[in-house]
PDB file of N, CA and C in Angstrom:
ATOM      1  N   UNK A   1       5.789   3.864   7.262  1.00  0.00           N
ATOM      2  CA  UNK A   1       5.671   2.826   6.269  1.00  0.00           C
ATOM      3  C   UNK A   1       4.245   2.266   6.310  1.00  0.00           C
ATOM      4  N   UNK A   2       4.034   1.643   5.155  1.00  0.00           N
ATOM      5  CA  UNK A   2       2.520   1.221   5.057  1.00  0.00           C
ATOM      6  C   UNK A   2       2.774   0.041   5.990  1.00  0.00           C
ATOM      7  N   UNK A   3       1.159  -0.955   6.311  1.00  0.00           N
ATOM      8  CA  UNK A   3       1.168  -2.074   6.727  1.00  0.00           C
ATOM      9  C   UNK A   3       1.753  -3.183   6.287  1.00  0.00           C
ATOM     10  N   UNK A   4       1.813  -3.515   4.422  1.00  0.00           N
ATOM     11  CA  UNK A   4       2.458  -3.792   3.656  1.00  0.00           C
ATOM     12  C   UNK A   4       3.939  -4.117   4.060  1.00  0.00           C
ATOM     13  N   UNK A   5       4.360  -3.038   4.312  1.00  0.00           N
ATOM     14  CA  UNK A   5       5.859  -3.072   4.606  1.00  0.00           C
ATOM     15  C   UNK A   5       6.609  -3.930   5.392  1.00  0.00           C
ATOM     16  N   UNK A   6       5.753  -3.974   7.049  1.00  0.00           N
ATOM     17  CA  UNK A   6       5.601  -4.790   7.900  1.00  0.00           C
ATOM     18  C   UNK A   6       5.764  -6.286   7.504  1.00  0.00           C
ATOM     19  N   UNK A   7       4.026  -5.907   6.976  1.00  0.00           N
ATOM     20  CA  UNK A   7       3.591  -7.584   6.941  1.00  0.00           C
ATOM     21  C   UNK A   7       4.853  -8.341   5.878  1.00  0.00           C
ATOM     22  N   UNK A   8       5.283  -8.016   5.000  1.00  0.00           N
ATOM     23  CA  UNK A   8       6.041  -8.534   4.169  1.00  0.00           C
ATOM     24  C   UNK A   8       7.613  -8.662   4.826  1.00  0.00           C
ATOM     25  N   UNK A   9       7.896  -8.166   5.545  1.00  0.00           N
ATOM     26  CA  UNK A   9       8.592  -8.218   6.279  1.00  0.00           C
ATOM     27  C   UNK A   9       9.015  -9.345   7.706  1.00  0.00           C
ATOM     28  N   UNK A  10       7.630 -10.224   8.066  1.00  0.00           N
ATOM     29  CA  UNK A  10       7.255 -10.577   8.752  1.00  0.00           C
ATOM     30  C   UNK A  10       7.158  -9.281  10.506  1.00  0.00           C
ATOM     31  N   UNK A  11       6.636  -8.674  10.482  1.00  0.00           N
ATOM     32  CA  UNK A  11       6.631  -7.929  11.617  1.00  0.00           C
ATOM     33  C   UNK A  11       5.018  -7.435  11.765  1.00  0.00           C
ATOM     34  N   UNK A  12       4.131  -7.437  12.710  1.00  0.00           N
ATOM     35  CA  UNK A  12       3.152  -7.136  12.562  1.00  0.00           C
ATOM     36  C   UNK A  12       2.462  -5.543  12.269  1.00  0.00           C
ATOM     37  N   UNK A  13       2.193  -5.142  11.662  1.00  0.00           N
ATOM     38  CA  UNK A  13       2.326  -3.746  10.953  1.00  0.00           C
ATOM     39  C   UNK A  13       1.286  -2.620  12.896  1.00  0.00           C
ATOM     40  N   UNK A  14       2.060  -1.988  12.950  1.00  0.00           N
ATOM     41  CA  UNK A  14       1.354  -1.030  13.946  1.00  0.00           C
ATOM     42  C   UNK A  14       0.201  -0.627  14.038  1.00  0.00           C
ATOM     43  N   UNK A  15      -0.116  -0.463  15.697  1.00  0.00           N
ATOM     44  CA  UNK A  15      -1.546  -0.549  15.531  1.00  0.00           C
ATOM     45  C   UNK A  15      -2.215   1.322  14.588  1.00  0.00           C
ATOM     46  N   UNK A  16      -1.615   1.878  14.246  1.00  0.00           N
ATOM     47  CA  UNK A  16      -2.299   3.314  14.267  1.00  0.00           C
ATOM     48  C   UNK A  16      -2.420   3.309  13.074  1.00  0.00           C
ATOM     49  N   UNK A  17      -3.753   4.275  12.670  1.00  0.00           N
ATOM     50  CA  UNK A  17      -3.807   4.218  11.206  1.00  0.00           C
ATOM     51  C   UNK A  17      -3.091   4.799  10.040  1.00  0.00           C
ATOM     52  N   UNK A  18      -3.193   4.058   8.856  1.00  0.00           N
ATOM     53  CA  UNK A  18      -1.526   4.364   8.007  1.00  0.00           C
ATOM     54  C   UNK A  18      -3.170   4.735   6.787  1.00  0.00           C
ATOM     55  N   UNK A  19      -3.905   5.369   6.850  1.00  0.00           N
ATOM     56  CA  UNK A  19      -5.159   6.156   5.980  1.00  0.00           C
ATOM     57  C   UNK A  19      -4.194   6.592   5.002  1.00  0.00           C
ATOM     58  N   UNK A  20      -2.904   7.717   5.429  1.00  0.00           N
ATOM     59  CA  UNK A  20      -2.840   9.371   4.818  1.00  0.00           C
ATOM     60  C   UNK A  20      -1.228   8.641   5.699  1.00  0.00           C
ATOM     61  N   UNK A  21      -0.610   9.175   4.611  1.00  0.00           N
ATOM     62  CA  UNK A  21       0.896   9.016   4.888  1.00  0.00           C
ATOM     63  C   UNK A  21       1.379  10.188   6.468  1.00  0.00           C
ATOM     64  N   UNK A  22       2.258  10.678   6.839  1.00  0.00           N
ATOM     65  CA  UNK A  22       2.724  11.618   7.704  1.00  0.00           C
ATOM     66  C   UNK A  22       2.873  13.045   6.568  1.00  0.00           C
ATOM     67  N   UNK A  23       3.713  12.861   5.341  1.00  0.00           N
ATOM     68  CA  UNK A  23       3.672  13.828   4.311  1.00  0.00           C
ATOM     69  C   UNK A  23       1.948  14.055   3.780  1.00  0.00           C
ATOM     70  N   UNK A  24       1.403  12.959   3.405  1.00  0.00           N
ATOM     71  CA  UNK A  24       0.051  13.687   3.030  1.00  0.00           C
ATOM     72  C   UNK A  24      -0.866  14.565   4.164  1.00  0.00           C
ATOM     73  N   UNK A  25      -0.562  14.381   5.843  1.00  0.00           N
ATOM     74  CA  UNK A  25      -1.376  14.640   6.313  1.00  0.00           C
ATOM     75  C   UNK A  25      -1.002  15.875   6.730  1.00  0.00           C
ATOM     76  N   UNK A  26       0.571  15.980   6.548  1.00  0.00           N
ATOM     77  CA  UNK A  26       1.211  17.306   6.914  1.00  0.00           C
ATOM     78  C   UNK A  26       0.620  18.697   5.582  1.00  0.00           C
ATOM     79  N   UNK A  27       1.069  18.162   4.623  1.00  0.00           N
ATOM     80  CA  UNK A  27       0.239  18.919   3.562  1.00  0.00           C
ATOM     81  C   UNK A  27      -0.904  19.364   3.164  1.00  0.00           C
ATOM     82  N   UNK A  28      -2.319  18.753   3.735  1.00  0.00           N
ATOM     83  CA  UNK A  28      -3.326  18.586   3.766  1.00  0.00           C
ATOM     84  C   UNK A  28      -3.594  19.933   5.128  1.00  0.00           C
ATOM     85  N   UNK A  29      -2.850  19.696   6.225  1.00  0.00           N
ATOM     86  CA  UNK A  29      -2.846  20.794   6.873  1.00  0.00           C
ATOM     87  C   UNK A  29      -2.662  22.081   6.655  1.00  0.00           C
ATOM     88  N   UNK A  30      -1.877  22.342   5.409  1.00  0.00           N
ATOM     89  CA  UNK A  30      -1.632  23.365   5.149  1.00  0.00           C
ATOM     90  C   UNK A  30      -2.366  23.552   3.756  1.00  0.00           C
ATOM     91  N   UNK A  31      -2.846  22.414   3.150  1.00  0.00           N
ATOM     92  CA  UNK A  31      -3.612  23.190   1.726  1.00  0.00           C
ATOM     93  C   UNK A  31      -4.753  22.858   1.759  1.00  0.00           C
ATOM     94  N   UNK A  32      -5.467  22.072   2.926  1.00  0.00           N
ATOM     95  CA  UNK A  32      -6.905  21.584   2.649  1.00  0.00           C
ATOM     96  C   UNK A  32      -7.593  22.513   3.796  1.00  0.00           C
ATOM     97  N   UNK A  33      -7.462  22.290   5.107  1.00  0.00           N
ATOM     98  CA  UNK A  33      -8.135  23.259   6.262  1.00  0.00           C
ATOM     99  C   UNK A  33      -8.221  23.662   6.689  1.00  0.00           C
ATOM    100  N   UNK A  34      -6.909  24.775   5.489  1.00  0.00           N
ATOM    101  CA  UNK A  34      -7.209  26.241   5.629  1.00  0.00           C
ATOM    102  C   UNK A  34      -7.752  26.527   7.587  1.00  0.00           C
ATOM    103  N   UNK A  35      -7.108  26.717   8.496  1.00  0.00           N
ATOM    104  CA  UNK A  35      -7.476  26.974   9.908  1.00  0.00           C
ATOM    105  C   UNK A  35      -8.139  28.598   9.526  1.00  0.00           C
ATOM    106  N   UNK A  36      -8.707  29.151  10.391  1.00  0.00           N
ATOM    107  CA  UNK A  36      -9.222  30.408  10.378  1.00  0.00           C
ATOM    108  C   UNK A  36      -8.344  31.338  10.365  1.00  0.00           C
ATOM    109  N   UNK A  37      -7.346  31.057  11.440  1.00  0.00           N
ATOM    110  CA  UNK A  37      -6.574  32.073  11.879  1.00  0.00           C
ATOM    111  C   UNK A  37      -5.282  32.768  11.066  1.00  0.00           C
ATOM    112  N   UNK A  38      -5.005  31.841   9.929  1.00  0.00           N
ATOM    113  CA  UNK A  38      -3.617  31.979   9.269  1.00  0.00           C
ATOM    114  C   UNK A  38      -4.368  31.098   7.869  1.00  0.00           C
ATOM    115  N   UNK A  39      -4.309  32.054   6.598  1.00  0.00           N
ATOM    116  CA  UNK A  39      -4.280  31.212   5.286  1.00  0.00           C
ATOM    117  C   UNK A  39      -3.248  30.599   4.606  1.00  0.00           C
ATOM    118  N   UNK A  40      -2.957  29.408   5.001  1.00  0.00           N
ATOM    119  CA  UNK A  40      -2.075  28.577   3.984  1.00  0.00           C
ATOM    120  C   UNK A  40      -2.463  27.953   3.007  1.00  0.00           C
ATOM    121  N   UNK A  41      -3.154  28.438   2.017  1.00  0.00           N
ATOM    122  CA  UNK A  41      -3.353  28.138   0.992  1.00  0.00           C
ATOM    123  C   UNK A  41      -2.026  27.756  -0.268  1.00  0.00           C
ATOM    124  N   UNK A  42      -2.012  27.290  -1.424  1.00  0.00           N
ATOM    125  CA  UNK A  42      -1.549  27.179  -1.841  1.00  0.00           C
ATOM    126  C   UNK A  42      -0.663  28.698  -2.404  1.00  0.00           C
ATOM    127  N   UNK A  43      -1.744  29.123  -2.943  1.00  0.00           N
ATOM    128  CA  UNK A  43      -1.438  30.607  -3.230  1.00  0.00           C
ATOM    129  C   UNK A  43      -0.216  31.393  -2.137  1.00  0.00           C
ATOM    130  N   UNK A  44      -0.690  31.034  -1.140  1.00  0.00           N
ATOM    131  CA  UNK A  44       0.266  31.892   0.143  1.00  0.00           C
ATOM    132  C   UNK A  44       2.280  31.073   0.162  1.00  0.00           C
ATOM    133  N   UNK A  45       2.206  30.253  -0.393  1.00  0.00           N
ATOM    134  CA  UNK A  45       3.510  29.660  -0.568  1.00  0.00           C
ATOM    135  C   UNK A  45       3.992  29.600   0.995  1.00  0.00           C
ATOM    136  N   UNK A  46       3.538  29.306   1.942  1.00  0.00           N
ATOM    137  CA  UNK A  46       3.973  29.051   3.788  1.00  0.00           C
ATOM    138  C   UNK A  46       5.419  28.338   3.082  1.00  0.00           C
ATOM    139  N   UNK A  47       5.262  27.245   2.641  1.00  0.00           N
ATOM    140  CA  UNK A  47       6.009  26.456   2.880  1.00  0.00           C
ATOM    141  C   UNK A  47       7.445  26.775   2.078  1.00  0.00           C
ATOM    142  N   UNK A  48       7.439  27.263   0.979  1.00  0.00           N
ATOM    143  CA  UNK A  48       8.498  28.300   0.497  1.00  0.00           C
ATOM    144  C   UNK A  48       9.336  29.117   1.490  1.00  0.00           C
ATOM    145  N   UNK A  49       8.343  29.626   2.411  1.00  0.00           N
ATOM    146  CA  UNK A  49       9.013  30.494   3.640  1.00  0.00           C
ATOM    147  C   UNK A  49       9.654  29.504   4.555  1.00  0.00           C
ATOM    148  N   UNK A  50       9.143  28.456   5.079  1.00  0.00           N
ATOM    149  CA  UNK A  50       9.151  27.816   6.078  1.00  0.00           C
ATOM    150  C   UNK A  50      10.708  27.218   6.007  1.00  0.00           C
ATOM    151  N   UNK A  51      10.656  26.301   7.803  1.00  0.00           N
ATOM    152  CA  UNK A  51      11.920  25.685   7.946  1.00  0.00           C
ATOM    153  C   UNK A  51      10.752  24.392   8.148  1.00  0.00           C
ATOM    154  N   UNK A  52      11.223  23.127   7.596  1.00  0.00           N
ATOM    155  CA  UNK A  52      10.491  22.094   7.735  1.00  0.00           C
ATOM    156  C   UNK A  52      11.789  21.213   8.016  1.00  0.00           C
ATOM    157  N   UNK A  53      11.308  21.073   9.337  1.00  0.00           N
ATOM    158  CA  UNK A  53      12.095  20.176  10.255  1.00  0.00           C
ATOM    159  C   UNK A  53      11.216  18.279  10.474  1.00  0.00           C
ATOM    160  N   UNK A  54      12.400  17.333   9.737  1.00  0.00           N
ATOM    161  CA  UNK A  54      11.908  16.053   9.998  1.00  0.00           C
ATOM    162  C   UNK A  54      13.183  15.640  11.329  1.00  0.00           C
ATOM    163  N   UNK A  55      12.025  15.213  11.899  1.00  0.00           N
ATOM    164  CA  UNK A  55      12.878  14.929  13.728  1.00  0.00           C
ATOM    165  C   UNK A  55      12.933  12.809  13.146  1.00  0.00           C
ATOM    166  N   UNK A  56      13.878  12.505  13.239  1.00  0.00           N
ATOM    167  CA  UNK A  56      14.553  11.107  12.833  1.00  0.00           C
ATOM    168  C   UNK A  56      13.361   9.950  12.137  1.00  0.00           C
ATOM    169  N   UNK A  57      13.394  10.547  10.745  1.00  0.00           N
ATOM    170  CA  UNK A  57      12.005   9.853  10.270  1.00  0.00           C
ATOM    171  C   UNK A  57      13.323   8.098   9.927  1.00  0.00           C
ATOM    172  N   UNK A  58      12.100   7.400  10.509  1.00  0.00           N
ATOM    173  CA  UNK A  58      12.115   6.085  10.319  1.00  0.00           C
ATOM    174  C   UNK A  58      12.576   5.189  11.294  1.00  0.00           C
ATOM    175  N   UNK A  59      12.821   6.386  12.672  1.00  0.00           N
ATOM    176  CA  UNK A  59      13.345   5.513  13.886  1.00  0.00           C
ATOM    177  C   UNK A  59      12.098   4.064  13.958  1.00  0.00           C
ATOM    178  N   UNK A  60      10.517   5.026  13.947  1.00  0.00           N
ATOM    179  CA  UNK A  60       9.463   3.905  14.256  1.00  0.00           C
ATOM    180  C   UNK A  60       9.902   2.882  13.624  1.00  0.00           C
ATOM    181  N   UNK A  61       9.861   3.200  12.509  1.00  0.00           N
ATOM    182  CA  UNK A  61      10.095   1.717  11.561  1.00  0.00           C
ATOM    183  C   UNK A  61      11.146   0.522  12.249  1.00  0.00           C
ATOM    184  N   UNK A  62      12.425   0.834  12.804  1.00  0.00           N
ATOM    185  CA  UNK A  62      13.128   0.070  12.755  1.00  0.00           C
ATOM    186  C   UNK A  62      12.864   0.070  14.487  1.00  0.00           C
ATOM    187  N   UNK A  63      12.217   0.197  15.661  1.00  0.00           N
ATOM    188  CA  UNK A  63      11.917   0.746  16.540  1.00  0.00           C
ATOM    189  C   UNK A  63      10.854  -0.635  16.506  1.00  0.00           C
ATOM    190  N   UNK A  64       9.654  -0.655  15.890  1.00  0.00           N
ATOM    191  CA  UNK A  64       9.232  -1.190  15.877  1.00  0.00           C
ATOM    192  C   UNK A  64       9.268  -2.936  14.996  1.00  0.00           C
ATOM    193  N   UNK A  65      10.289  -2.663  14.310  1.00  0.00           N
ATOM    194  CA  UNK A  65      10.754  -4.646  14.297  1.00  0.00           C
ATOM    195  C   UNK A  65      11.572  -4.826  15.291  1.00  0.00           C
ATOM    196  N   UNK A  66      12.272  -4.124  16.386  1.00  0.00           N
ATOM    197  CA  UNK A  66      12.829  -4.446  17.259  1.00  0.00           C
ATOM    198  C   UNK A  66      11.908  -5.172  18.199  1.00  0.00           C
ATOM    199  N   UNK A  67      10.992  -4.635  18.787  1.00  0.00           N
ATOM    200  CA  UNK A  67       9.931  -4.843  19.406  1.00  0.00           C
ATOM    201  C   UNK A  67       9.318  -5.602  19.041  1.00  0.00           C
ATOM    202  N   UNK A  68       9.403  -6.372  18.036  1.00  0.00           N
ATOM    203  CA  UNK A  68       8.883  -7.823  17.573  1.00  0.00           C
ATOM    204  C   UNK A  68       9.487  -8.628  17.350  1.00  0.00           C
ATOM    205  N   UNK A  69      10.773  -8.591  17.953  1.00  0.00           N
ATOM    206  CA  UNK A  69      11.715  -9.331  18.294  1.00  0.00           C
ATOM    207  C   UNK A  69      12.948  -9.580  16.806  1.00  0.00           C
ATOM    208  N   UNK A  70      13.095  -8.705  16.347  1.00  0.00           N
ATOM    209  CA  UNK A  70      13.840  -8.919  14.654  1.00  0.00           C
ATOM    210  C   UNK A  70      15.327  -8.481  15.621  1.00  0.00           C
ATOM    211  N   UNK A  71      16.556  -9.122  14.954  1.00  0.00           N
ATOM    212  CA  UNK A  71      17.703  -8.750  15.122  1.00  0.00           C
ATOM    213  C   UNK A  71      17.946  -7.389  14.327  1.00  0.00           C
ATOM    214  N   UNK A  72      19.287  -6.781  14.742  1.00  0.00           N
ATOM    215  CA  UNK A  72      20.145  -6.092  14.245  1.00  0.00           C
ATOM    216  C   UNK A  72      20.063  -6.215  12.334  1.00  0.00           C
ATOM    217  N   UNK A  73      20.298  -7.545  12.190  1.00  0.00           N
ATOM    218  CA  UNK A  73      20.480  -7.516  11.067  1.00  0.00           C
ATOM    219  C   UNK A  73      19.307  -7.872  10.117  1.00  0.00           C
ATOM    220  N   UNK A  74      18.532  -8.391  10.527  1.00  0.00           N
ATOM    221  CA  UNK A  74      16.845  -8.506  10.386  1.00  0.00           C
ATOM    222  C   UNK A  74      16.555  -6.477   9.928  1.00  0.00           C
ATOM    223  N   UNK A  75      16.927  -6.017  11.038  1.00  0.00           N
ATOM    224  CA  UNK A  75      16.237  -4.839  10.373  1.00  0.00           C
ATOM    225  C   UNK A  75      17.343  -3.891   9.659  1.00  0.00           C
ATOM    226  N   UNK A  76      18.469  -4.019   9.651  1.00  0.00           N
ATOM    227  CA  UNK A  76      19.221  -3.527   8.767  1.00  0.00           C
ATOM    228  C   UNK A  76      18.746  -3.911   6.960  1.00  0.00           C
ATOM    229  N   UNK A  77      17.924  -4.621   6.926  1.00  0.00           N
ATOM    230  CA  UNK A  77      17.283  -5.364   5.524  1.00  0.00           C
ATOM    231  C   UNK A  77      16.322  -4.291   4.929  1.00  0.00           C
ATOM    232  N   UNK A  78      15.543  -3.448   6.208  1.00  0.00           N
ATOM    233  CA  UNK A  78      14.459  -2.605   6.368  1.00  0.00           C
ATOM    234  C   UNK A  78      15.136  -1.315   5.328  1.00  0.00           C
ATOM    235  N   UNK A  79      16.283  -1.392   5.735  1.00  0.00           N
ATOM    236  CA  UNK A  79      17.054   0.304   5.304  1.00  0.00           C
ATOM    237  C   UNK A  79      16.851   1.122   3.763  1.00  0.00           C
ATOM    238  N   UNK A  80      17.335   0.055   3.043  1.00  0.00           N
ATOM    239  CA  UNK A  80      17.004   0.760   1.369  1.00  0.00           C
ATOM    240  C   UNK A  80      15.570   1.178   1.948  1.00  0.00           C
ATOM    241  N   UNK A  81      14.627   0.161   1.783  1.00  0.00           N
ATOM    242  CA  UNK A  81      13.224   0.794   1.778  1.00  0.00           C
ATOM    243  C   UNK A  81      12.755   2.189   2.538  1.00  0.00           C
ATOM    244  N   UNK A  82      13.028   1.924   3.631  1.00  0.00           N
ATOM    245  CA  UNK A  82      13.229   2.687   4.525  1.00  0.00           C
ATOM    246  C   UNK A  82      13.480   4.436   4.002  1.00  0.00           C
ATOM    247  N   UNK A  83      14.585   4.152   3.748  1.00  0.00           N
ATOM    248  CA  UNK A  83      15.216   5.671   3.130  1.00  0.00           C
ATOM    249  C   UNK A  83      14.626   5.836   1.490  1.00  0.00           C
ATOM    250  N   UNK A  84      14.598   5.138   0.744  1.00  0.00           N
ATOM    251  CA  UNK A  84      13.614   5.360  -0.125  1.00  0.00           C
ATOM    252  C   UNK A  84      12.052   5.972  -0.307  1.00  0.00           C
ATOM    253  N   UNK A  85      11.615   5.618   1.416  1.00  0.00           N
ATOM    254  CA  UNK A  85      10.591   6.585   1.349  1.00  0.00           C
ATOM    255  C   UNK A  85      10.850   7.801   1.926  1.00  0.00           C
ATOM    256  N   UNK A  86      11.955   7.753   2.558  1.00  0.00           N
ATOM    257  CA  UNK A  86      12.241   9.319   3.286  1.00  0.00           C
ATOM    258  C   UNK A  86      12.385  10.234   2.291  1.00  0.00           C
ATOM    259  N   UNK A  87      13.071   9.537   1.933  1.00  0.00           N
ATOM    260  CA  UNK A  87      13.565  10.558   0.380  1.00  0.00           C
ATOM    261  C   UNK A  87      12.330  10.831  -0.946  1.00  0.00           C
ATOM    262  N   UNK A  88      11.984   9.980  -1.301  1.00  0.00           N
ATOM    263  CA  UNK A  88      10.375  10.124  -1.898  1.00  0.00           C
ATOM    264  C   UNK A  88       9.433  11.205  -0.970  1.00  0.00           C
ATOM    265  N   UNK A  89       9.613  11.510   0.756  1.00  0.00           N
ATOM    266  CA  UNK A  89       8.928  12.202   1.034  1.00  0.00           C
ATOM    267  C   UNK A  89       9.777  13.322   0.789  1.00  0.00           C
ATOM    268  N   UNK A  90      10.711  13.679   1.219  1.00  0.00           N
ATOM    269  CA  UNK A  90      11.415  14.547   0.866  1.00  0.00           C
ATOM    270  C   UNK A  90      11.527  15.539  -0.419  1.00  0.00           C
ATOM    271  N   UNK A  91      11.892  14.709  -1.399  1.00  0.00           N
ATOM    272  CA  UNK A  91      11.271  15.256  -2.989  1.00  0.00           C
ATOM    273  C   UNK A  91       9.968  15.314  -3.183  1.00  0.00           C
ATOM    274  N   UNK A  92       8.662  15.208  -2.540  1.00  0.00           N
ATOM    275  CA  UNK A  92       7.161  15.416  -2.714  1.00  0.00           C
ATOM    276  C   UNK A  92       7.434  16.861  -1.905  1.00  0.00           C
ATOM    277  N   UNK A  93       7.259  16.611  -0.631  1.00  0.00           N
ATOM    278  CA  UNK A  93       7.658  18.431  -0.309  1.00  0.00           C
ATOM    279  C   UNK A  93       8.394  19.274  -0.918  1.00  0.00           C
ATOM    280  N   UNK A  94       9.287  19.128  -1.692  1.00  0.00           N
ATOM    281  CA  UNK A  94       9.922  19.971  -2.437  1.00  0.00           C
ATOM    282  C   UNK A  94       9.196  20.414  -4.195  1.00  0.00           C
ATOM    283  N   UNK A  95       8.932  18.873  -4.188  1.00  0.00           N
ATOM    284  CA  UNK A  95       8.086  19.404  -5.739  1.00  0.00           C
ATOM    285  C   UNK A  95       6.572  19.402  -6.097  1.00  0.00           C
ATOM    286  N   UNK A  96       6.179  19.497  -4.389  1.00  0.00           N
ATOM    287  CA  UNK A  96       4.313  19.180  -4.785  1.00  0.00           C
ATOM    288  C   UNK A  96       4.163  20.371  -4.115  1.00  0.00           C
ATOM    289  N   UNK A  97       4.802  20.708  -2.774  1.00  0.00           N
ATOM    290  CA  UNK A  97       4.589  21.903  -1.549  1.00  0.00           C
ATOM    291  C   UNK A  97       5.194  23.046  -2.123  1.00  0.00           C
ATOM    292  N   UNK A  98       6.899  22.737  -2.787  1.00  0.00           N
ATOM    293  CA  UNK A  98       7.339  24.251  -2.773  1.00  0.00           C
ATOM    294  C   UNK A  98       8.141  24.157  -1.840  1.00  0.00           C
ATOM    295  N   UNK A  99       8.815  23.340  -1.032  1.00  0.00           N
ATOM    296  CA  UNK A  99       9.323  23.669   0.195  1.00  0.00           C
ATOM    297  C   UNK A  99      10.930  24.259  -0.233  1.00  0.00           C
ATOM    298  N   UNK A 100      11.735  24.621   0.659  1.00  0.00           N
ATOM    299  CA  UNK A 100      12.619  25.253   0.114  1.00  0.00           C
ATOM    300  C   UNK A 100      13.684  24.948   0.488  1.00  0.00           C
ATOM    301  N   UNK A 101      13.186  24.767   2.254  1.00  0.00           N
ATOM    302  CA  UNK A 101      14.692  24.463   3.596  1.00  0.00           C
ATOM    303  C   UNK A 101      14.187  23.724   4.432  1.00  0.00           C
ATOM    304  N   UNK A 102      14.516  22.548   4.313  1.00  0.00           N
ATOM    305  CA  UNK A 102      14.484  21.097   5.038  1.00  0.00           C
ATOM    306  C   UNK A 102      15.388  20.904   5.966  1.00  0.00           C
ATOM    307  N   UNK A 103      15.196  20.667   7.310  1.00  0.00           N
ATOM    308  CA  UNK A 103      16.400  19.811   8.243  1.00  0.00           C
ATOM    309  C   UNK A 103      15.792  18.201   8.266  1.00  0.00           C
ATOM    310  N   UNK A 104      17.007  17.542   7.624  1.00  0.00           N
ATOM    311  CA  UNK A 104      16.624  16.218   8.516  1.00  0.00           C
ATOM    312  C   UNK A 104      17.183  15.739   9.484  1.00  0.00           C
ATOM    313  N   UNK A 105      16.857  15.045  10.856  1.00  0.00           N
ATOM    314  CA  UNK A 105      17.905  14.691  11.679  1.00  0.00           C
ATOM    315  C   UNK A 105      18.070  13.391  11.363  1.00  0.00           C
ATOM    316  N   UNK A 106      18.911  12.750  11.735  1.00  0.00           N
ATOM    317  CA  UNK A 106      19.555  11.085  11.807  1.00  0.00           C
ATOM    318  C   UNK A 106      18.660  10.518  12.717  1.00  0.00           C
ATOM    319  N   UNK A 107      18.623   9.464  13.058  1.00  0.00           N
ATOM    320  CA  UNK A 107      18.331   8.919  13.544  1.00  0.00           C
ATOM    321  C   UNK A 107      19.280   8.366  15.077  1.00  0.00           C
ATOM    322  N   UNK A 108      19.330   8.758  15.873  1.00  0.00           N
ATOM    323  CA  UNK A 108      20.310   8.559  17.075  1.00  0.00           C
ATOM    324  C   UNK A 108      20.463   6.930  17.411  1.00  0.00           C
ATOM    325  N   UNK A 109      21.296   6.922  18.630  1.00  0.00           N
ATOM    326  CA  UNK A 109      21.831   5.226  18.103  1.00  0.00           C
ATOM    327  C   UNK A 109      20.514   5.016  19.627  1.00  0.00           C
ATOM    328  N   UNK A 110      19.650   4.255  19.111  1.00  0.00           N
ATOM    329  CA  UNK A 110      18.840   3.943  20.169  1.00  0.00           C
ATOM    330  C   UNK A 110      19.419   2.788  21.249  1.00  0.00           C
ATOM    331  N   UNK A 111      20.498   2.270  20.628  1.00  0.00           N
ATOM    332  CA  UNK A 111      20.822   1.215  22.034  1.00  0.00           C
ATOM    333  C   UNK A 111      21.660   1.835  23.007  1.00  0.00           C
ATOM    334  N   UNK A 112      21.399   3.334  22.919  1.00  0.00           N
ATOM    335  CA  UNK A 112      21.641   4.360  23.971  1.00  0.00           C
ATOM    336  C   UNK A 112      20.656   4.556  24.765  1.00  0.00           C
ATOM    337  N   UNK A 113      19.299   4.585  24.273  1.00  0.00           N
ATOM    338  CA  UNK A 113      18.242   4.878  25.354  1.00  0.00           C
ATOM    339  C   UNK A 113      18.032   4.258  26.155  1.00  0.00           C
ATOM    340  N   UNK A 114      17.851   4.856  27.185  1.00  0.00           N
ATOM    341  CA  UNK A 114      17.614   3.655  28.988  1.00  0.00           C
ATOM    342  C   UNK A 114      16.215   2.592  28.475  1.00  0.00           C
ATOM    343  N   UNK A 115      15.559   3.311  27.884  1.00  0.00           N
ATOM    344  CA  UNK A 115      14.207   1.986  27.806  1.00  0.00           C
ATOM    345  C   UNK A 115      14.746   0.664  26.883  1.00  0.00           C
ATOM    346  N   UNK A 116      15.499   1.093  25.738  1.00  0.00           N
ATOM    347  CA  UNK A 116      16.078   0.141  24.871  1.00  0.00           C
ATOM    348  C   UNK A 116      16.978  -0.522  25.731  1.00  0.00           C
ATOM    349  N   UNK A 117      17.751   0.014  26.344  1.00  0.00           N
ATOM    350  CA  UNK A 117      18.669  -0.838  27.485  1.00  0.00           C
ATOM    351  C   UNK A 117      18.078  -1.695  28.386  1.00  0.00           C
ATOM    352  N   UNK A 118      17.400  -1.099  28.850  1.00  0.00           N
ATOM    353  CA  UNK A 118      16.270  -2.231  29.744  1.00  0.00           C
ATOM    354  C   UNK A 118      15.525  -3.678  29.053  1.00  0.00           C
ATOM    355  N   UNK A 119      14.910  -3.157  27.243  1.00  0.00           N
ATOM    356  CA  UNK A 119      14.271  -4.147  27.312  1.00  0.00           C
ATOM    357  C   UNK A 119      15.452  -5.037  26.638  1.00  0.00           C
ATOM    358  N   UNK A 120      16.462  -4.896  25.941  1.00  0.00           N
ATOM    359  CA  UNK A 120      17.389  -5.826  25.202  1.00  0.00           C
ATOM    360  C   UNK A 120      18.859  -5.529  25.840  1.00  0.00           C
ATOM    361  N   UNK A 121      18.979  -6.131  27.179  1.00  0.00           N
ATOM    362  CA  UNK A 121      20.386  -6.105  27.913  1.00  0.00           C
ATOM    363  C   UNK A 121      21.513  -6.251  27.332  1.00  0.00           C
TER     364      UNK A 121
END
């Protein structure tokens, strides 16, 4: 999510830079710099072939209003938006890339993880 998202949100937007989305920068890899070793150019359709695996897009998001202290239901507010951009990324790979076969995973229940357990008992 942009900084935007955050800030409007009241949550302080993360420190890393939000330049180039995760979808633009993934794409850009494959249609802008061209690596030496393998041409993914547009022309070459990679991504037509490919399996494009998203590993639990938007845990950060809600990961990180936790960590700024937002309740359960504080970030359950996050969700439309949230999945609105998953899905906006989702349909850009499909109708800007060509992509063909997408996995998405869920998002797992993080008040399973030992670190989440530790910091919110």
């Amino acid at each position: 999510m942009k900084p935007f998202f955050f800030l409007k949100n009241g949550i302080p937007p993360p420190p890393q830079s939000h330049d180039l989305s995760q979808i633009s920068t993934f794409m850009k890899f494959f249609y802008e710099d061209r690596f030496s070793f393998h041409d993914c150019g547009k022309n070459n359709k990679a991504l037509q072939k490919a399996l494009i695996f998203m590993d639990q897009p938007g845990v950060n998001d809600h990961k990180h209003a936790f960590l700024h202290g937002k309740s359960i239901s504080d970030a359950s507010h996050l969700v439309p938006e949230v999945l609105e951009t998953i899905k906006n990324s989702i349909e850009r790979l499909i109708n800007e890339a060509g992509a063909k076969t997408l996995m998405v995973s869920e998002i797992l229940p993080i008040g399973c993880f030992p670190g989440f357990r530790s910091l919110f008992p």
